[in-house]
Protein backbone atom coordinates (compact mmCIF):
# COMPACT_ATOMS: atom_id res chain seq x y z
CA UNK A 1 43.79 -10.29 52.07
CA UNK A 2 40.14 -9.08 50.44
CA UNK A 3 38.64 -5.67 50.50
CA UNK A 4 34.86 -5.08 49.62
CA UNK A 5 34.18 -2.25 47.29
CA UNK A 6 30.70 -1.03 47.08
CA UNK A 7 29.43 1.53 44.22
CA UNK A 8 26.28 3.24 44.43
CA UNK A 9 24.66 6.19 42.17
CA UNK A 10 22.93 6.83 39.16
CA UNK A 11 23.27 4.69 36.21
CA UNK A 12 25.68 5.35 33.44
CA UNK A 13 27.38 3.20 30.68
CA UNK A 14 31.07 2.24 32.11
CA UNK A 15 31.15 1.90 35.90
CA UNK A 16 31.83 -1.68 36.06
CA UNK A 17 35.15 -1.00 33.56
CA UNK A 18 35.91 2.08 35.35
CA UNK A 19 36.16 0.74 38.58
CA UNK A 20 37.90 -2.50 37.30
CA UNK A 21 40.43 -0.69 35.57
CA UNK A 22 41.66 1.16 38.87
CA UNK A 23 42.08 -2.12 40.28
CA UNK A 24 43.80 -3.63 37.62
CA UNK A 25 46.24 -0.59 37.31
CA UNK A 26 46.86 -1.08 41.18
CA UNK A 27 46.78 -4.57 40.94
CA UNK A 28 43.84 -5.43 42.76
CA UNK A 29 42.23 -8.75 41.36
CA UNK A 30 38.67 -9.11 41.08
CA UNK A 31 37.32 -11.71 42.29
CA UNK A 32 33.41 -11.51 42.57
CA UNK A 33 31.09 -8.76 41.57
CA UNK A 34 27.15 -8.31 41.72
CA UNK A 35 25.82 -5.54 40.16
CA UNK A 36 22.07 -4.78 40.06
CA UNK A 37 20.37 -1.88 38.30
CA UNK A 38 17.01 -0.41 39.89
CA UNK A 39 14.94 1.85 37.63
CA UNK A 40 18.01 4.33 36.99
CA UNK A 41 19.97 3.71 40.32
CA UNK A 42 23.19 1.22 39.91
CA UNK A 43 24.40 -0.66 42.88
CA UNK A 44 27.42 -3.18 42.94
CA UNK A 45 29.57 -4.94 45.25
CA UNK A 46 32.84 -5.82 44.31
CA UNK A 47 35.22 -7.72 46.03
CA UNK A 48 39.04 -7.99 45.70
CA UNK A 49 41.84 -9.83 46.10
CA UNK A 50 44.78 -7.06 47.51
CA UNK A 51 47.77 -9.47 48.41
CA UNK A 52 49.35 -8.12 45.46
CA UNK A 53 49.04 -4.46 45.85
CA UNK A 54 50.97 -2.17 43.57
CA UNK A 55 50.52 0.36 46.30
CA UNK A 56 49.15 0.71 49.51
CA UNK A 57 45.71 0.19 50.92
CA UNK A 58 44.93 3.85 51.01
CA UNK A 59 45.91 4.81 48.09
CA UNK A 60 44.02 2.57 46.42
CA UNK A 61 41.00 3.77 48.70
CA UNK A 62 41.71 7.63 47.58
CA UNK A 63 42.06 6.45 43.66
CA UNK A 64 38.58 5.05 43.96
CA UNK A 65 37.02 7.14 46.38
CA UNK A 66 38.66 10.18 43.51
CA UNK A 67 36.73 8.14 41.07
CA UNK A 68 33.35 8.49 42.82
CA UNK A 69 33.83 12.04 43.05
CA UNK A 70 34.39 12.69 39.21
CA UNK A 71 31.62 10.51 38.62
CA UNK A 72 28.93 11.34 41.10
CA UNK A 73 29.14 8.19 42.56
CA UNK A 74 29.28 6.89 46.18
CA UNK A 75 32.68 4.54 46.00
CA UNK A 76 33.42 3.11 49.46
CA UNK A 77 36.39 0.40 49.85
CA UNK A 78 36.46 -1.51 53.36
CA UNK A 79 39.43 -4.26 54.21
CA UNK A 80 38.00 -7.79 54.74
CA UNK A 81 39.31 -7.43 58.81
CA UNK A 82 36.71 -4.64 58.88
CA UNK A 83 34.00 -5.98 57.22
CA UNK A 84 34.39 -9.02 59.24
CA UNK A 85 34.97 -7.68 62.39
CA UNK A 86 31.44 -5.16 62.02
CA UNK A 87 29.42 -8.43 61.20
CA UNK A 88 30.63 -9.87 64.72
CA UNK A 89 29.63 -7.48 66.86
């Protein structure tokens, strides 16, 4: 099982590590990640291996999406069954 995590806002030194810790602490392996700054605007796109969850799906959705919050940044984590299924229809 993957999840896609996207990241979006206004650049700042320590998103990539910021986000990768929370994974790491809920055992979430990285897998691939594109990041791409534009002027001052930082987009990535992360995505995640979560067969070995230290905790469920949704928490590890809230943990980011809390991170996004502190940060100003729009965090948005979608399972791969979602991402797939939206690219079907």
């Amino acid at each position: 099982m993957r999840a896609v995590i996207t990241v979006i806002g206004k650049d700042m030194v320590g998103i990539l590590a910021k986000v990768s810790t929370i994974c790491a602490e809920k055992n979430a392996n990285v897998i691939e990640v594109t990041q791409s700054v534009l002027q001052d605007m930082f987009a990535m796109i992360m995505l995640v291996d979560i067969t070995k969850l230290s905790c469920s799906f949704p928490e590890l959705v809230d943990a980011l999406k809390e991170l996004g919050e502190k940060l100003h940044l729009s965090i948005h984590v979608m399972h791969e069954d979602i991402f797939n299924t939206m690219h079907r229809i």
